[in-house]
Protein backbone atom coordinates (compact mmCIF):
# COMPACT_ATOMS: atom_id res chain seq x y z
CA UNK A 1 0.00 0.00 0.00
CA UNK A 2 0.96 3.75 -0.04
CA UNK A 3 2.50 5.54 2.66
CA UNK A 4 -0.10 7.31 4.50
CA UNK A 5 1.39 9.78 7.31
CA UNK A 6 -1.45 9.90 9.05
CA UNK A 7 -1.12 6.08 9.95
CA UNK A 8 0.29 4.34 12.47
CA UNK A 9 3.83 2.93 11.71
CA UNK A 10 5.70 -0.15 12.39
CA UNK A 11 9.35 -0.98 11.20
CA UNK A 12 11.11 -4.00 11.36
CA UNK A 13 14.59 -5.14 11.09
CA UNK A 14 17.07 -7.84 11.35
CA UNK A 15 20.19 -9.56 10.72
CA UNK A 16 21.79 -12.49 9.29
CA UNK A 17 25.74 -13.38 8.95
CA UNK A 18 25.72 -11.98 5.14
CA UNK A 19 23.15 -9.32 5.15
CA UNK A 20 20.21 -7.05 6.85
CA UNK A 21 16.53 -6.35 6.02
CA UNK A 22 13.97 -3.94 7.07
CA UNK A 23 10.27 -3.25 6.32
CA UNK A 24 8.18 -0.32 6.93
CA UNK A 25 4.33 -1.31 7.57
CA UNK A 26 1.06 0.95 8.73
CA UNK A 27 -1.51 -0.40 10.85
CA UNK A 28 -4.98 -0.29 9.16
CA UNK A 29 -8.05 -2.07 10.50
CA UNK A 30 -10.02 -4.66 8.32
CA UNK A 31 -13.19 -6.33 9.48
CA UNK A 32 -12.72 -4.48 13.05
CA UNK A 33 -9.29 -6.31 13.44
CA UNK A 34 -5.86 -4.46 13.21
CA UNK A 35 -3.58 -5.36 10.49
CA UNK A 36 0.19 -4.51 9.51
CA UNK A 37 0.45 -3.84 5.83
CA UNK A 38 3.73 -3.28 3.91
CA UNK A 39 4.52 0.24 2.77
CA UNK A 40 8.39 -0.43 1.70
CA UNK A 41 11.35 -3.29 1.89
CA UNK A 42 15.03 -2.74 2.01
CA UNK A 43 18.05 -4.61 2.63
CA UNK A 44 21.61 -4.78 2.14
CA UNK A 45 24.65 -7.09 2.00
CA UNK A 46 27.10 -6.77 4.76
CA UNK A 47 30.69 -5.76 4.17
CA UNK A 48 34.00 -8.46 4.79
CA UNK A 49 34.13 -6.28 7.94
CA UNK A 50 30.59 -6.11 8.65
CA UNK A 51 30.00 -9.50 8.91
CA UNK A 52 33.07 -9.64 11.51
CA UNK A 53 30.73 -7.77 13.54
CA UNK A 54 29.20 -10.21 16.52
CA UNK A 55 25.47 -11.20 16.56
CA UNK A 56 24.35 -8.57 18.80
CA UNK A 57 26.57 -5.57 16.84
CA UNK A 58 24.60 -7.14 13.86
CA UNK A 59 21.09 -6.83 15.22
CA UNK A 60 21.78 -3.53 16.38
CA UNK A 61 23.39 -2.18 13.24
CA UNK A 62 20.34 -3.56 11.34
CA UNK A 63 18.14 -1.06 13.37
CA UNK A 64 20.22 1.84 12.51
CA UNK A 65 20.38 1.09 8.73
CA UNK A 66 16.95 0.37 8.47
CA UNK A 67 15.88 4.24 10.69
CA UNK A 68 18.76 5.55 8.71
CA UNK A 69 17.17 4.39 5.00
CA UNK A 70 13.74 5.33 5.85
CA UNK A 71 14.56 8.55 7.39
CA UNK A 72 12.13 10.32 4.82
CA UNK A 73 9.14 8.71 6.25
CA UNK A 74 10.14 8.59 10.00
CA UNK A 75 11.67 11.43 10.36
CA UNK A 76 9.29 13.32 13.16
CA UNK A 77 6.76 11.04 12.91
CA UNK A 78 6.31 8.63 16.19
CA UNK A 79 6.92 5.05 15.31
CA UNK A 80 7.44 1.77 16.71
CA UNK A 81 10.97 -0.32 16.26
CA UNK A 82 10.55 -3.83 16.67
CA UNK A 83 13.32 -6.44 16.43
CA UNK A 84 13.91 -9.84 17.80
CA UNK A 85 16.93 -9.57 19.47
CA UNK A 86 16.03 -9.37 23.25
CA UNK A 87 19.13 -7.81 24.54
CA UNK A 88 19.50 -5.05 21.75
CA UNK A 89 15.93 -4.31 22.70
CA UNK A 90 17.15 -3.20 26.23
CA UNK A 91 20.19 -1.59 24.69
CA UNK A 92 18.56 0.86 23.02
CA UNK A 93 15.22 1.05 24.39
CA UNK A 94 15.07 4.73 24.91
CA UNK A 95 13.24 4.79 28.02
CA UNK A 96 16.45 3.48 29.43
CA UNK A 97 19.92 4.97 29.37
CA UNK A 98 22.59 3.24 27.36
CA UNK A 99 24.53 0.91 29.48
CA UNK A 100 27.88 2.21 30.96
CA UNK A 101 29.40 -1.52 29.88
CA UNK A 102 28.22 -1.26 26.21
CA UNK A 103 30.74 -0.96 23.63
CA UNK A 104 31.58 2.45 21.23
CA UNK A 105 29.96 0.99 19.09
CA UNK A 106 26.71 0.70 20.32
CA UNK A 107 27.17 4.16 21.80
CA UNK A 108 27.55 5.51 18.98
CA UNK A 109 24.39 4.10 16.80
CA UNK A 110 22.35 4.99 20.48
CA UNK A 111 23.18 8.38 19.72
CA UNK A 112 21.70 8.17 15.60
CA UNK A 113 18.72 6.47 16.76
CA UNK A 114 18.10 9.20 19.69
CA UNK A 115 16.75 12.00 16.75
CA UNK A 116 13.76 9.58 16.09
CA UNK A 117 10.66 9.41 18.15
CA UNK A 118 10.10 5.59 18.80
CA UNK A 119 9.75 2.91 20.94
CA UNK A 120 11.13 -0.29 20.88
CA UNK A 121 9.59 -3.86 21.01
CA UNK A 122 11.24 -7.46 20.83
CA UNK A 123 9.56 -9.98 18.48
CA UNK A 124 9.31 -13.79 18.02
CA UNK A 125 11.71 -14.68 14.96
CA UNK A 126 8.53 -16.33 14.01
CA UNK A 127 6.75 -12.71 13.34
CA UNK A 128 9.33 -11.44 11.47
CA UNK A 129 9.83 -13.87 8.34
CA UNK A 130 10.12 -11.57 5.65
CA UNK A 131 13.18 -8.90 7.26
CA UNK A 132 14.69 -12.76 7.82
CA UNK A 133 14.55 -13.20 4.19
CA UNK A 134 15.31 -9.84 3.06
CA UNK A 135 18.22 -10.76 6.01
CA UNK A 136 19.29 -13.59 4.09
CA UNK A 137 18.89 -12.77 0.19
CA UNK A 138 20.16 -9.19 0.51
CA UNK A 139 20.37 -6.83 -2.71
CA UNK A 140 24.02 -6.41 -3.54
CA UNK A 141 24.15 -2.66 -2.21
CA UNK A 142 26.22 -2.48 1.03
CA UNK A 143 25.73 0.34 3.55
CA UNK A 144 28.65 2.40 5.41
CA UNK A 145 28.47 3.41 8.73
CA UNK A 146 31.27 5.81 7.84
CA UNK A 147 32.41 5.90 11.73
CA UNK A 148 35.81 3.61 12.67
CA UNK A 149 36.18 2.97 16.30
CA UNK A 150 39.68 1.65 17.93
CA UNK A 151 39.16 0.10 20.88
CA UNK A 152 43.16 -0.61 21.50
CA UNK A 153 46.21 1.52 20.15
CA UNK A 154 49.30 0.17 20.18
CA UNK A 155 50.12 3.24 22.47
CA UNK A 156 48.25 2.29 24.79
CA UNK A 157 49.46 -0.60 25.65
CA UNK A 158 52.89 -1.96 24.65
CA UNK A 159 51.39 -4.89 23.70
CA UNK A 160 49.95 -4.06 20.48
CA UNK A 161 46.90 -5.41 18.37
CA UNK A 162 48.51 -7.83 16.20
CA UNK A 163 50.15 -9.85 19.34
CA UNK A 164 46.59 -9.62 21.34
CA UNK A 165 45.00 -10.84 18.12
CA UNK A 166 47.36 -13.65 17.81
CA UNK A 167 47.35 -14.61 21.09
CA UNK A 168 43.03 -14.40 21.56
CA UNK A 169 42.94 -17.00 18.71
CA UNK A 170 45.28 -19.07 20.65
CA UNK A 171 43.75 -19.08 23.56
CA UNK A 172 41.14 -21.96 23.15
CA UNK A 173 38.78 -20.80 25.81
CA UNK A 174 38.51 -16.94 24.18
CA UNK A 175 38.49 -18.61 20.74
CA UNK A 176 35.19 -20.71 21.43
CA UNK A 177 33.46 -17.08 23.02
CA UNK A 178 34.49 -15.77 20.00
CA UNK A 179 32.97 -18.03 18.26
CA UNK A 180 29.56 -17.94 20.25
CA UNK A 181 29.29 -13.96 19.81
CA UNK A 182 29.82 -13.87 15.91
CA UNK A 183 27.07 -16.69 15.98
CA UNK A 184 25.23 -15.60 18.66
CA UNK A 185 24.52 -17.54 22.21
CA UNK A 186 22.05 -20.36 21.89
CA UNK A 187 20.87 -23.04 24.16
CA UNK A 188 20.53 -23.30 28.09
CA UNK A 189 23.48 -21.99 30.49
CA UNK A 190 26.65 -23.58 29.24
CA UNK A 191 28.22 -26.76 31.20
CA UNK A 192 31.67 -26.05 30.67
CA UNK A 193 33.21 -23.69 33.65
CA UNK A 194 35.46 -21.73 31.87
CA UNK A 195 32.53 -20.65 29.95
CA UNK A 196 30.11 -19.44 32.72
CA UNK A 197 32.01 -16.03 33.41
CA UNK A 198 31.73 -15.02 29.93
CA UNK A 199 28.00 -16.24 29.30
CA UNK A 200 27.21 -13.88 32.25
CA UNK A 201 28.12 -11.08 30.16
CA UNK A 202 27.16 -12.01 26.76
CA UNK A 203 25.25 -9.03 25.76
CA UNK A 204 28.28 -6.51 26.20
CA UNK A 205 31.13 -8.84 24.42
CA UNK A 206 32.02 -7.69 21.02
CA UNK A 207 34.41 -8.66 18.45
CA UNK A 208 36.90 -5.56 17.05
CA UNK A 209 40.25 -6.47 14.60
CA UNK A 210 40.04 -9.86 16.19
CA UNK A 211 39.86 -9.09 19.64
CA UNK A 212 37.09 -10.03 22.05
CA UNK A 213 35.61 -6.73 23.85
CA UNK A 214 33.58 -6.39 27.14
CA UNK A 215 32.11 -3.12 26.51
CA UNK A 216 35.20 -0.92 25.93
CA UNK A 217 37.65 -3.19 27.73
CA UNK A 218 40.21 -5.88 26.30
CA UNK A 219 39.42 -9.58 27.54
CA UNK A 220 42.90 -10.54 28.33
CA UNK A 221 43.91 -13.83 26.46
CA UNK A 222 45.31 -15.79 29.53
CA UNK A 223 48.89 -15.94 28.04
CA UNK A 224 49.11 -12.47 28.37
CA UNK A 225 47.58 -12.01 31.84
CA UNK A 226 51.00 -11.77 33.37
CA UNK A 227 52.39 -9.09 31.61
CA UNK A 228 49.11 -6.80 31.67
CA UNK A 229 49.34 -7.28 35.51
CA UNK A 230 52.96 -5.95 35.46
CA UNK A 231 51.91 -3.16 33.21
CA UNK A 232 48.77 -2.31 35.78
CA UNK A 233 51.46 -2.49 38.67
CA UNK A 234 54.06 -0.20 36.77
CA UNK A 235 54.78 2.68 39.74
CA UNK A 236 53.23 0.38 42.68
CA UNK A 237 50.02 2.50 42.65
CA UNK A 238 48.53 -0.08 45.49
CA UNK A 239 45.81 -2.72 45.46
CA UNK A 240 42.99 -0.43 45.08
CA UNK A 241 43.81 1.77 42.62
CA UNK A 242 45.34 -0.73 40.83
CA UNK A 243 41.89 -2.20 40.17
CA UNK A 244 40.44 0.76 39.42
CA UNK A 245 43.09 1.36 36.48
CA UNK A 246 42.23 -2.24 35.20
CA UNK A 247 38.94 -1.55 34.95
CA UNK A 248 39.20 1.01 32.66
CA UNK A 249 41.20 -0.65 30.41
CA UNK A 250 40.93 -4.60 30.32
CA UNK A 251 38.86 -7.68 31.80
CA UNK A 252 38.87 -11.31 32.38
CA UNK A 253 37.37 -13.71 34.91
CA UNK A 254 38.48 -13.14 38.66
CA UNK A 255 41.00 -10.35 37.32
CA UNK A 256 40.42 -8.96 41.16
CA UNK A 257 41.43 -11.73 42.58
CA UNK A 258 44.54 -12.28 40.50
CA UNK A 259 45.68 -8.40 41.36
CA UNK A 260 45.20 -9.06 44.85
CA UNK A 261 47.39 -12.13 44.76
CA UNK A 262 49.93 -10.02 42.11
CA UNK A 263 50.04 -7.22 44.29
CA UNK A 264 50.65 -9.68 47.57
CA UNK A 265 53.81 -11.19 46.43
CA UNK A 266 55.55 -7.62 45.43
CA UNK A 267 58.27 -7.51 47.69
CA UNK A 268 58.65 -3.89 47.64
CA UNK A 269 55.25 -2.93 49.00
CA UNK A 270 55.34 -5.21 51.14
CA UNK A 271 58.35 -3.47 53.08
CA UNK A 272 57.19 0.02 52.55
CA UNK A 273 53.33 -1.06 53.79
CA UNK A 274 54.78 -2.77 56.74
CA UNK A 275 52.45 -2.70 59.50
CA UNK A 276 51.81 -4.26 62.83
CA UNK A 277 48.14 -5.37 63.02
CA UNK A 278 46.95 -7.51 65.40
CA UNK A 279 43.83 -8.84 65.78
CA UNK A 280 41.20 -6.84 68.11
CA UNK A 281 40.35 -8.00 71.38
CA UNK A 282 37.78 -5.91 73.07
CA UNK A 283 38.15 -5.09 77.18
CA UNK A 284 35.46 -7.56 78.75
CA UNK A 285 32.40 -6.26 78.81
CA UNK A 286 31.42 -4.38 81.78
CA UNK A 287 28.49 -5.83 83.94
CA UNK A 288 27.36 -3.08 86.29
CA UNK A 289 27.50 0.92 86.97
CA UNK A 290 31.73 2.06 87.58
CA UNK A 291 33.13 -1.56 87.33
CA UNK A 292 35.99 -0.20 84.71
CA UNK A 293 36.36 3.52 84.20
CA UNK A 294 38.79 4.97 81.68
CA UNK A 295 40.76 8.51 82.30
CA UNK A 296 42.90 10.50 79.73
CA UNK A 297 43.31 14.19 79.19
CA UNK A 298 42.57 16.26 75.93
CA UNK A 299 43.49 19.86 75.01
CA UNK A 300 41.68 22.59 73.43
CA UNK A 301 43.03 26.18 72.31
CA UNK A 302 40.25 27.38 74.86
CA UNK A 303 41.83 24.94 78.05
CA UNK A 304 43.62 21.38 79.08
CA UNK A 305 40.46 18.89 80.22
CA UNK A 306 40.44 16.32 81.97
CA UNK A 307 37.97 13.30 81.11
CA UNK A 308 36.69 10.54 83.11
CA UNK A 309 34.67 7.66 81.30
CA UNK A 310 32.07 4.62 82.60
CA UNK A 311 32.53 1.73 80.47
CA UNK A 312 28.99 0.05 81.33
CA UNK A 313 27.00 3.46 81.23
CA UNK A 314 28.81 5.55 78.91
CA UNK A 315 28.55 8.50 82.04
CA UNK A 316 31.17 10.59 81.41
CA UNK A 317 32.43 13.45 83.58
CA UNK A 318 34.96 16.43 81.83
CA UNK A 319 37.16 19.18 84.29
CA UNK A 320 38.81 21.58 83.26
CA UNK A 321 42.96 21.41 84.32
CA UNK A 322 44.85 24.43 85.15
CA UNK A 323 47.36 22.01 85.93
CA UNK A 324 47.69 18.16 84.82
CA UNK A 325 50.02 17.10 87.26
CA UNK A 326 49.19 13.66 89.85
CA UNK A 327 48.17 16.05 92.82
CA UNK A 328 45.60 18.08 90.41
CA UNK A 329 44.33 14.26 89.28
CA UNK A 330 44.07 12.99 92.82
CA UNK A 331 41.60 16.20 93.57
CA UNK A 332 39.57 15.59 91.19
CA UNK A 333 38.91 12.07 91.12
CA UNK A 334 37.78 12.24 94.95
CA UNK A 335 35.66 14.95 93.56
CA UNK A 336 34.03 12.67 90.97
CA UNK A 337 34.89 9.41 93.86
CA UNK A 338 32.17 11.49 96.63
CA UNK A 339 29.58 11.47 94.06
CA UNK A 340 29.47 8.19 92.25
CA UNK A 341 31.84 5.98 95.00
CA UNK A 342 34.76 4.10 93.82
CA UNK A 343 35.28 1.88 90.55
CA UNK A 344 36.50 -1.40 90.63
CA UNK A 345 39.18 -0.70 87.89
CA UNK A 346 40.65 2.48 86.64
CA UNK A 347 42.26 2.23 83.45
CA UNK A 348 44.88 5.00 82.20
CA UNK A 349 48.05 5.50 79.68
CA UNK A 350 51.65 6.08 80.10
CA UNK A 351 51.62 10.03 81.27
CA UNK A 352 53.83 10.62 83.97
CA UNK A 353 50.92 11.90 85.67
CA UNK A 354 49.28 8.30 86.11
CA UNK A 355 52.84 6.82 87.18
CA UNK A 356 53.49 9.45 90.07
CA UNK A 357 53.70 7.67 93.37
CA UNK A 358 51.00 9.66 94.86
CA UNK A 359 48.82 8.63 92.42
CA UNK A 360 49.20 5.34 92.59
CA UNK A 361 49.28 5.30 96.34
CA UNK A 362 45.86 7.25 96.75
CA UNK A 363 44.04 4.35 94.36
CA UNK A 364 45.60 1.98 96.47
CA UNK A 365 44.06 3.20 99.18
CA UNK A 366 40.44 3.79 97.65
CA UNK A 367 41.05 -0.42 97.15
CA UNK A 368 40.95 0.67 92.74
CA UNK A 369 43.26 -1.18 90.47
CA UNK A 370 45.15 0.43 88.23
CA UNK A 371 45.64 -0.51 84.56
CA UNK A 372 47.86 0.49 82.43
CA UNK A 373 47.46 0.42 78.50
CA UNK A 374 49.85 -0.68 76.42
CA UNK A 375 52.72 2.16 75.40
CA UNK A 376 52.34 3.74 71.84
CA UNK A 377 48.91 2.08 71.30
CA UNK A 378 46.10 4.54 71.87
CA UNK A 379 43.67 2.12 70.80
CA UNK A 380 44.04 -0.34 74.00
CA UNK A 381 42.07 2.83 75.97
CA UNK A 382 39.69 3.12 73.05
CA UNK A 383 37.04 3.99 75.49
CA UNK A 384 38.72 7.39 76.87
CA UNK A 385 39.74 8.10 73.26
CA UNK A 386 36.01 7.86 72.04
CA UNK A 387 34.89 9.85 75.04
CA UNK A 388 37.18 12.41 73.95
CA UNK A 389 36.52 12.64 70.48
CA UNK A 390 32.84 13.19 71.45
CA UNK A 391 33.95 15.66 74.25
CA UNK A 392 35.94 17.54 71.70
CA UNK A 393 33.32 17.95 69.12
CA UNK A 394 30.53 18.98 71.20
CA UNK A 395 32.78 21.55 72.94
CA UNK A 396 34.31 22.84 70.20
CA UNK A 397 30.72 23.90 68.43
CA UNK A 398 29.76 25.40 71.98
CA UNK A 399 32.39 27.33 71.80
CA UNK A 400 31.81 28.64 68.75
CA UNK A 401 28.46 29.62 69.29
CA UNK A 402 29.44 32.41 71.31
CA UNK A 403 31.52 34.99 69.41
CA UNK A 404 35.07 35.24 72.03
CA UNK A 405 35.28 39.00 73.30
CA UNK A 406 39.30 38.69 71.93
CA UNK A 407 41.02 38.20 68.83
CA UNK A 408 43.23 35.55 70.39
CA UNK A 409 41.45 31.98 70.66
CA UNK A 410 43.76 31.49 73.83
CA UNK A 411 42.69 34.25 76.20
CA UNK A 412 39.45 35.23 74.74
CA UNK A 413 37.08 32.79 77.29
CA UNK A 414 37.08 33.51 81.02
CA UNK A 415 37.15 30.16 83.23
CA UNK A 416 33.59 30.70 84.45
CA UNK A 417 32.36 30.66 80.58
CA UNK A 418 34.96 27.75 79.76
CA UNK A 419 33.19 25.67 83.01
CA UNK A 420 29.60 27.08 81.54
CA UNK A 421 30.46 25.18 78.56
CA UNK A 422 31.30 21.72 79.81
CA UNK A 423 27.91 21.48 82.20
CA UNK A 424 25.81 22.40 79.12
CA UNK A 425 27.80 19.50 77.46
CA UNK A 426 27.24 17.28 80.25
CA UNK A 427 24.09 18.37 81.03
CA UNK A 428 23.05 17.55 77.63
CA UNK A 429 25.28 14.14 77.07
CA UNK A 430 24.37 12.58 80.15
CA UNK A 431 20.72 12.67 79.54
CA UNK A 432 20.54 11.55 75.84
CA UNK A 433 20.58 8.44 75.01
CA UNK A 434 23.57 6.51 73.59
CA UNK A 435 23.49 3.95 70.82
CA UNK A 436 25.16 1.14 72.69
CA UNK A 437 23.19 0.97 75.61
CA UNK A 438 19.80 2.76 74.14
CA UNK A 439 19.58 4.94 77.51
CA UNK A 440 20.73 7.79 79.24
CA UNK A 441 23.87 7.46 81.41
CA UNK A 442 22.12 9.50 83.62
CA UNK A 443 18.69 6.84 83.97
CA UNK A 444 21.48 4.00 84.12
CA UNK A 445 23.36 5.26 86.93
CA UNK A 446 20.32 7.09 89.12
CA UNK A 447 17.74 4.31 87.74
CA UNK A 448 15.14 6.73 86.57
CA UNK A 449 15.38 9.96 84.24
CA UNK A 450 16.27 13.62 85.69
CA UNK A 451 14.26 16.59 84.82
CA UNK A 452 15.45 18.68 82.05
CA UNK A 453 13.84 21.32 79.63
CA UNK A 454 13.00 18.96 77.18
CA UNK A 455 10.98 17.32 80.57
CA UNK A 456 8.72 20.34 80.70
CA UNK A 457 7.49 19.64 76.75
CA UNK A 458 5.71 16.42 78.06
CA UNK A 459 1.87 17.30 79.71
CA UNK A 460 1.66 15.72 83.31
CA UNK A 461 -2.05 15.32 85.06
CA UNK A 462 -2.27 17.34 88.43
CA UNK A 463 -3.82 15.23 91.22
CA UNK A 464 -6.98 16.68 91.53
CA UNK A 465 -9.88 16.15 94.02
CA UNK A 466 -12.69 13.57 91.94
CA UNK A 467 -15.25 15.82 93.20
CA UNK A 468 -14.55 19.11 94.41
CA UNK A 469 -16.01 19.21 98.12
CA UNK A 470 -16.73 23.41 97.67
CA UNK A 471 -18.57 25.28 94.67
CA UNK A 472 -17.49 28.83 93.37
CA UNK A 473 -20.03 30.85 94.84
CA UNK A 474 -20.96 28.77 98.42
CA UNK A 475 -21.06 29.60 101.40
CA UNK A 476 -18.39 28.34 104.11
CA UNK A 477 -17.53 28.72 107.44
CA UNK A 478 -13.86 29.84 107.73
CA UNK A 479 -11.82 29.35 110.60
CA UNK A 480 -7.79 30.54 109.45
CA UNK A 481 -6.06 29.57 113.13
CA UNK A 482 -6.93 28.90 116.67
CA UNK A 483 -6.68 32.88 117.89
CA UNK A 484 -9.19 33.46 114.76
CA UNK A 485 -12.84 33.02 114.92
CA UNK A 486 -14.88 31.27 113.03
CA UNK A 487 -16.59 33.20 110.50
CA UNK A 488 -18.63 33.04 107.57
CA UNK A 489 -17.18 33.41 104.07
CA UNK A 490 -18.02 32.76 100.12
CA UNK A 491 -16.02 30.46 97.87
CA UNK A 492 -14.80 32.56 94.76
CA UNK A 493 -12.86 29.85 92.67
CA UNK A 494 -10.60 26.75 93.00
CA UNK A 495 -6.72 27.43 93.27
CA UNK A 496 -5.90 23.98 92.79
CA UNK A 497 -4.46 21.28 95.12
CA UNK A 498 -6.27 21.34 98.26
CA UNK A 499 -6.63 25.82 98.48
CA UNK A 500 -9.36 27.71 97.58
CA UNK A 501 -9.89 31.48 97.32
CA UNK A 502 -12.27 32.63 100.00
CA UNK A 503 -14.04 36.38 100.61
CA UNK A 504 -13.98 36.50 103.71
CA UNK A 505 -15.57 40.32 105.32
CA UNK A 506 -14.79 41.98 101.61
CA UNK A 507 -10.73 40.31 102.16
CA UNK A 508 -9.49 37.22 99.70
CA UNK A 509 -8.14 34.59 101.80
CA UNK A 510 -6.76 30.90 100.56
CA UNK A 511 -7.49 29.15 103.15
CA UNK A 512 -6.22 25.20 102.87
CA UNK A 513 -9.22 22.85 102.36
CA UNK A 514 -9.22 21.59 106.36
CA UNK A 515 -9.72 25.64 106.91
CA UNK A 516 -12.88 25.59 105.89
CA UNK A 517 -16.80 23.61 106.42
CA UNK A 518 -20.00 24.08 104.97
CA UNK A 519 -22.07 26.88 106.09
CA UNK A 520 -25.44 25.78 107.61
CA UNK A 521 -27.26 28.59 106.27
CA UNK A 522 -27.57 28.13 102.49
């Protein structure tokens, strides 16, 4: 039939090894059923290189000739694409973007087929037998996509095309892929293992100068494996971004694994990224209030602090030091000692303070022992060090919310506004709840919840009287003490609690509830 622009359109297209075909239809309706009649056919026979291409790079290349040599009819018109290749039509369904894996190539005919309006469909091969034929008994015209991609330069990679080439058709497993893309992948999941990891992937490998592609990346014939990983390890850039450099460039199954063992045996990062690690042992956990406490000190450009940690409730308590010597410690742990009591264990560093004689003599007596961490290992009195990071942060954004009244950081806070600032900290810490144990410090140490400003936010009934035993408005008899007399008086309202407001002789007394009786004259 004619080409009607005012009905709906259909192409199709497909692909064989030797050619491509295409057909335009509209949609008419006969007898109340829709119908797909043929407006135009065209085909063509695929170039030497062409039919190189694999089956997918086929199927999709027959799409773009076919938009391409009907552009006159589709061109702003709304259409719909339909080929039976499922994963070309997820490739370049255009509701989707174009997949970061897929190759140039299939970038690059994305972007021709993004200036028509259309929307792709996948097809039975049964629904499509005359593009097969057209497919398969092409007209002798051949059509050029007139764009070359390289996927590898020879400087690139020392290793140039000719050798990977060589070596791909040598390798037996990357020769049978190769063979399974030109043809295309049919059947269930392969058997064979070595196959698997490429069958995963089957709808991003390509075939370019004789080299099998996933997406833009170089599968690595498994002879030459060794030599790309010393070309990824060239300047020791380190595990990580040594992956990230092969990923950019080439691929093959487990190629992370293989760079972490590569990387592993290289003698000279393994001096230079020497380190001890051991494994971590946590301190036992604690099973009541003060049972292990951990001390430390921490330093501010404001003043020196000194920081005093509960292992079971997460209560901390922070001083401020104008000296951090063992007599200035002593003071004020029997500060913190006469209002929590003694812990079982104290644990400490190495400062000289915590060695002092006096020091150890005064825990001693208070019956405390005394741990030591271990030297040049902050991490064995994690718990003081996580106190004071939290101390540290919370002070140092208090401290910034007032403006200082000097230029100098050092001088600029009084100690009065420096002490200010740690009880609003504590004040605050001690009644929020923390993540480990899910409740205040405060409510696990005193065994119920302090009253706070946020306290006042939550509506508490008043204890009231069920019924009131005096009305606004009745009379009473009044009697305010023994030396008074008794004398009559009017209830005016309810104060609440057990007092009511009373005119008594033109005065307003509250007199409590026990003050007053009904009056017998009403």
């Amino acid at each position: 039939m004619h080409f009607n622009p005012k009905l709906p359109i259909v192409v199709t297209a497909d692909a064989s090894p030797v050619g491509l075909g295409g057909c335009l239809y509209h949609v008419v309706e006969i007898d109340g059923v829709k119908r797909e009649r043929p407006v135009i056919f065209v085909s063509c026979t695929l170039t030497p290189t062409q039919q190189a291409y694999s089956q997918i790079d086929r199927e999709a290349f027959a799409l773009v000739f076919v938009v391409t040599r009907l552009r006159k009819f589709l061109w702003a018109r709304k259409f719909t694409l339909c080929t039976d290749n499922q994963p070309v039509s997820h490739i370049f369904n255009p509701g989707k973007g174009v997949p970061i894996q897929a190759a140039y190539r299939l970038q690059h005919w994305a972007l021709i087929l993004q200036g028509f309006q259309y929307t792709l469909c996948h097809r039975k091969s049964e629904l499509m037998l005359p593009v097969d034929a057209l497919s398969r008994l092409p007209s002798s015209e051949t059509f050029e996509d007139n764009v070359s991609v390289n996927y590898v330069s020879p400087n690139e990679l020392p290793i140039n095309v000719a050798v990977i080439s060589c070596e791909t058709l040598k390798d037996p497993i990357l020769n049978k892929v190769m063979s399974l893309v030109h043809f295309g992948w049919t059947g269930p999941k392969p058997t064979d293992e070595s196959l698997r990891p490429y069958f995963i992937i089957r709808n991003d490998l390509t075939i370019s100068q004789k080299c099998l592609l996933y997406g833009n990346r170089l599968c690595v014939p498994s002879s030459l494996r060794k030599t790309v990983l010393q070309m990824l390890h060239s300047g020791h850039p380190g595990m990580v971004r040594m992956k990230y450099l092969a990923r950019m460039y080439v691929w093959w199954p487990f190629m992370s694994e293989d760079i972490d063992a590569y990387v592993s045996q290289c003698n000279s990062c393994a001096l230079v990224n020497l380190q001890s690690k051991k494994d971590f042992v946590p301190w036992p956990e604690a099973k009541h209030p003060f049972e292990r406490v951990h001390i430390d000190f921490f330093e501010l450009p404001q003043a020196k602090f000194f920081i005093y940690a509960d292992s079971y409730s997460k209560w901390l308590h922070v001083q401020r030091m104008s000296s951090t010597d063992s007599v200035a410690v002593v003071s004020v742990l029997m500060s913190i000692f006469s209002f929590v009591g003694y812990p079982k264990k104290l644990v400490a560093d190495n400062g000289p303070p915590f060695h002092a004689e006096d020091f150890v003599a005064f825990l001693t007596k208070c019956d405390i022992a005394l741990i030591h961490c271990s030297p040049y290992n902050p991490a064995s009195n994690g718990q003081a060090e996580r106190a004071v990071q939290i101390a540290k942060k919370a002070l140092s954004k208090l401290f910034l919310d007032v403006p200082s009244t000097s230029e100098s950081l050092n001088v600029s806070y009084t100690h009065s506004v420096i002490d200010q600032h740690v009880s609003s900290f504590l004040l605050t810490y001690r009644n929020t709840p923390t993540t480990t144990t899910e409740k205040t410090p405060n409510e696990i140490i005193f065994s119920f919840s302090p009253r706070n400003n946020l306290s006042n936010l939550i509506p508490h009934s008043n204890p009231q009287f069920k019924s009131l035993p005096f009305r606004d408005g009745e009379k009473v008899l009044v009697k305010l003490s023994k030396r008074h007399p008794v004398v009559e008086g009017v209830v005016v309202r309810y104060l609440g609690g057990t007092r009511y407001a009373v005119n008594v002789q033109g005065v307003i007394r509250e007199p409590h509830v026990n003050q007053l009786s009904r009056s017998p004259v009403v």
